[in-house]
PDB file of N, CA and C in Angstrom:
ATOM      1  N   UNK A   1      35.986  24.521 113.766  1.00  0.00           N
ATOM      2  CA  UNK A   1      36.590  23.185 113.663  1.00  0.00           C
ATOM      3  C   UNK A   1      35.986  22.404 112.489  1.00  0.00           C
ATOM      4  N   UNK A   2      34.657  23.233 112.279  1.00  0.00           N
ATOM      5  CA  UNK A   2      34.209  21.386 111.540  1.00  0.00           C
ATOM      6  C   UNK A   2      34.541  22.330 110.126  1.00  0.00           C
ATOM      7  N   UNK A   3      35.007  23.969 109.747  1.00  0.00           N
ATOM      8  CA  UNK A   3      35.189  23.893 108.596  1.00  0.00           C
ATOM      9  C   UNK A   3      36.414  23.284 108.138  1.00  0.00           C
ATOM     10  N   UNK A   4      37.413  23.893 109.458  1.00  0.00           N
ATOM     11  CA  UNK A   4      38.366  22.970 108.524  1.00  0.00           C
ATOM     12  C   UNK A   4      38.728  21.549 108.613  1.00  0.00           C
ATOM     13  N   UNK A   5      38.374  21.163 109.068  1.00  0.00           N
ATOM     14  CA  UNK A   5      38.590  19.382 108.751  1.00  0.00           C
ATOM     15  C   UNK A   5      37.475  19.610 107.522  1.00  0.00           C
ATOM     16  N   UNK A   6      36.679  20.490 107.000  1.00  0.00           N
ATOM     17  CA  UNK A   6      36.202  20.241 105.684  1.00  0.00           C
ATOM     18  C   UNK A   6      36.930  20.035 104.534  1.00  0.00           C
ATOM     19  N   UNK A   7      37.793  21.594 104.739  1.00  0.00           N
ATOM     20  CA  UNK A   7      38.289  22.163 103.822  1.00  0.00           C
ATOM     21  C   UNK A   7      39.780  20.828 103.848  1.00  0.00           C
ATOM     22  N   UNK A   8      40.183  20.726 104.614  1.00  0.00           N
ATOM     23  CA  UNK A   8      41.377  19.236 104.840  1.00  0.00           C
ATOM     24  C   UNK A   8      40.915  18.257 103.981  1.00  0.00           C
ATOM     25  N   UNK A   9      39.996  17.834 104.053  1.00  0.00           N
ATOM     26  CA  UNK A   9      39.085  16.695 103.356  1.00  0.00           C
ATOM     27  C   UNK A   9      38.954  17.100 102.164  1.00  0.00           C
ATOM     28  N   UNK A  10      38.737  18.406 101.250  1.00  0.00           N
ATOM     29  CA  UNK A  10      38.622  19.225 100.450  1.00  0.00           C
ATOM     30  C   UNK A  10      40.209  18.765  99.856  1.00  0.00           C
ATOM     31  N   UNK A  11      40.836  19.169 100.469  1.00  0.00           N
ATOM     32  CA  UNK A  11      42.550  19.085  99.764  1.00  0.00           C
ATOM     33  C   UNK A  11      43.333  17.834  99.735  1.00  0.00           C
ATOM     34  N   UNK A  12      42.262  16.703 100.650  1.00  0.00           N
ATOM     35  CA  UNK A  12      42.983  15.830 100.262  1.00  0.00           C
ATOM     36  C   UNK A  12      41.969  14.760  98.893  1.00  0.00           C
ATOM     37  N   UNK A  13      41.395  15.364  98.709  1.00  0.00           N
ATOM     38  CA  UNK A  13      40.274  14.950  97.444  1.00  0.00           C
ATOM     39  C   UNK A  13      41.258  15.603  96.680  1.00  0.00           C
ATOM     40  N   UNK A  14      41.551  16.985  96.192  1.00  0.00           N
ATOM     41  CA  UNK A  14      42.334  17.307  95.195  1.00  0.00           C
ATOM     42  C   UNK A  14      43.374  16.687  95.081  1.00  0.00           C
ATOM     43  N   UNK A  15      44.312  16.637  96.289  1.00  0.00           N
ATOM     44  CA  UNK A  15      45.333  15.804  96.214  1.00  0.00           C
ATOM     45  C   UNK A  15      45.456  14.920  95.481  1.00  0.00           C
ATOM     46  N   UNK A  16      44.328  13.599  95.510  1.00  0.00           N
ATOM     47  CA  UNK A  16      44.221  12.323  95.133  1.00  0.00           C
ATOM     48  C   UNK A  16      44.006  12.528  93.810  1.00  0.00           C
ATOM     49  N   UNK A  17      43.160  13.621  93.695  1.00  0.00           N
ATOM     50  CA  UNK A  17      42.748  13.289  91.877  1.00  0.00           C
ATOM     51  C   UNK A  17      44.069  14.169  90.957  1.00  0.00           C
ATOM     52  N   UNK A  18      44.366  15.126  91.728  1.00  0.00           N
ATOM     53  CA  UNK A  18      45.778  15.212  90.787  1.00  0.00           C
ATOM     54  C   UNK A  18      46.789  14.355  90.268  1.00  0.00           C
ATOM     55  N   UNK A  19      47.019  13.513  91.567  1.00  0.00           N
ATOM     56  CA  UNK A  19      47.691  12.989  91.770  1.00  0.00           C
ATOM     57  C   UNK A  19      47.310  11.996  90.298  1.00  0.00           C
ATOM     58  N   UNK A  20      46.676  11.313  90.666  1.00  0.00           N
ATOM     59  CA  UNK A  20      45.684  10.144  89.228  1.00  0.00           C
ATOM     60  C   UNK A  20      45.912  10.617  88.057  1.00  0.00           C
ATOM     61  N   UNK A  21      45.798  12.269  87.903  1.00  0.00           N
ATOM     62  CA  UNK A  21      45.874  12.820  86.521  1.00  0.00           C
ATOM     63  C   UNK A  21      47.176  12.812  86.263  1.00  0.00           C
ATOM     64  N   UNK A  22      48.301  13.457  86.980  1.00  0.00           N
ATOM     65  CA  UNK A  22      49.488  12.676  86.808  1.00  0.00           C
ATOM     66  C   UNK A  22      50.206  11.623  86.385  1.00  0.00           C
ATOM     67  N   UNK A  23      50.028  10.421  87.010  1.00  0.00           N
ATOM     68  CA  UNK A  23      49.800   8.766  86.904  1.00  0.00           C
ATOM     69  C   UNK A  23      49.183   8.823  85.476  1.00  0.00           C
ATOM     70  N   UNK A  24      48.122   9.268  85.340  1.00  0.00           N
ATOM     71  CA  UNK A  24      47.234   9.025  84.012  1.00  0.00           C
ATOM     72  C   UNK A  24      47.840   9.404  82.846  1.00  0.00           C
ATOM     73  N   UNK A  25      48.626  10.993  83.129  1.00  0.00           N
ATOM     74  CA  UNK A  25      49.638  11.696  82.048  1.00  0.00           C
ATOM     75  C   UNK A  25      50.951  10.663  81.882  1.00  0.00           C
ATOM     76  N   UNK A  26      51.568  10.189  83.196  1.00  0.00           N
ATOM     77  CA  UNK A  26      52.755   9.432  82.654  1.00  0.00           C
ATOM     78  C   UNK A  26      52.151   8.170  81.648  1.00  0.00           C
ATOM     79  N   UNK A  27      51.194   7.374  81.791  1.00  0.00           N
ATOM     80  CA  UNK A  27      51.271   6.360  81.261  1.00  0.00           C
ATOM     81  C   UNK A  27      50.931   6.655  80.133  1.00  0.00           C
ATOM     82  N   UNK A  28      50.098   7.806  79.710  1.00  0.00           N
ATOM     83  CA  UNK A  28      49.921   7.754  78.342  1.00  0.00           C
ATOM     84  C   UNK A  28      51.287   8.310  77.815  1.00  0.00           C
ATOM     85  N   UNK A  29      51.970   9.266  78.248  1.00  0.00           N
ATOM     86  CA  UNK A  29      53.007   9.938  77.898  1.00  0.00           C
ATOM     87  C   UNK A  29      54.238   8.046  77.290  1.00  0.00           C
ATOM     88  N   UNK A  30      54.104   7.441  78.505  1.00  0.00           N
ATOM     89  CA  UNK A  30      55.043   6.053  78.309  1.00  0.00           C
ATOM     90  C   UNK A  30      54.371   5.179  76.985  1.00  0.00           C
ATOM     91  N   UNK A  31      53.219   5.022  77.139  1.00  0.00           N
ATOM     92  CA  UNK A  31      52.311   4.378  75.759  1.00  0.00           C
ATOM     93  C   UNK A  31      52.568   4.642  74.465  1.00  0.00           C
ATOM     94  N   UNK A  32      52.860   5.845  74.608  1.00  0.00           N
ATOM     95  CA  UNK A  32      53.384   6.285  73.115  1.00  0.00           C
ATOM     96  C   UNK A  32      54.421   6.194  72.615  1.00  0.00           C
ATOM     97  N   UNK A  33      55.351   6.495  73.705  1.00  0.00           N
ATOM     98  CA  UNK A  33      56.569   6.093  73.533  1.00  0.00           C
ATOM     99  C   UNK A  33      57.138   4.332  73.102  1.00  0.00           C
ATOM    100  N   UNK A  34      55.989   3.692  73.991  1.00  0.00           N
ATOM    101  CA  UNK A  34      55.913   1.786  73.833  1.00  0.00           C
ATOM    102  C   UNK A  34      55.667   1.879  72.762  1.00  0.00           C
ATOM    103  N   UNK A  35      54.302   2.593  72.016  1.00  0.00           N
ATOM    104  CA  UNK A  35      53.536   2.204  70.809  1.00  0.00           C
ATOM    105  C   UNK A  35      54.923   2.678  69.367  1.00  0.00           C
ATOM    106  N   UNK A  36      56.141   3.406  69.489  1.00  0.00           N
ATOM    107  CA  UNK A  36      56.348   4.157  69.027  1.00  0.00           C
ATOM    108  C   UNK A  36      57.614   3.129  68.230  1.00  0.00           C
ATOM    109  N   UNK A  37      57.674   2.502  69.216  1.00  0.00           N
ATOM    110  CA  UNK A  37      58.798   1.334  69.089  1.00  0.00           C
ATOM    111  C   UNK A  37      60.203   1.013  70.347  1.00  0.00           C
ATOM    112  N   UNK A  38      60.526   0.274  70.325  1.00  0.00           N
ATOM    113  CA  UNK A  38      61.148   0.011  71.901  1.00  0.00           C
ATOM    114  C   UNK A  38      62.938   0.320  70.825  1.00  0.00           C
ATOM    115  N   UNK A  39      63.213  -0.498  69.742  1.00  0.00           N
ATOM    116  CA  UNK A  39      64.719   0.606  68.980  1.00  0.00           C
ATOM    117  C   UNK A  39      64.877   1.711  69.120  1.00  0.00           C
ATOM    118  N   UNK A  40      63.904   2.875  69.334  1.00  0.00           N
ATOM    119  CA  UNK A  40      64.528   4.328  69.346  1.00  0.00           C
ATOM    120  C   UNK A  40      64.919   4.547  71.211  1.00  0.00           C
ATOM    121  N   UNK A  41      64.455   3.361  71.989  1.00  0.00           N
ATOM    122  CA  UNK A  41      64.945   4.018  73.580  1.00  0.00           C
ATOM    123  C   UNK A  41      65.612   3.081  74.180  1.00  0.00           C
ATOM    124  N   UNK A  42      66.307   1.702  73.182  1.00  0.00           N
ATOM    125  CA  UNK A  42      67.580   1.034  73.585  1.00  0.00           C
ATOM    126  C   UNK A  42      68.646   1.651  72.471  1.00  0.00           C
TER     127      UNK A  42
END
């Protein structure tokens, strides 16, 4: 029992930080696109 509520706890740590790196990839991915000029995506 107590490994896996480790290993649970384990996947939901990955979960979260993927998740962030994601989030982290869109906004820079959107930043550039902002920085790039707002005429080429109206």
């Amino acid at each position: 029992m107590e490994m896996q509520s480790y290993t649970l706890e384990e996947l939901e740590l990955e979960n979260k930080e993927g998740f962030r790196t994601i989030l982290d990839e869109g906004n820079i991915v959107f930043r550039r696109l902002h920085e790039k000029g707002d005429s080429s995506l109206t």
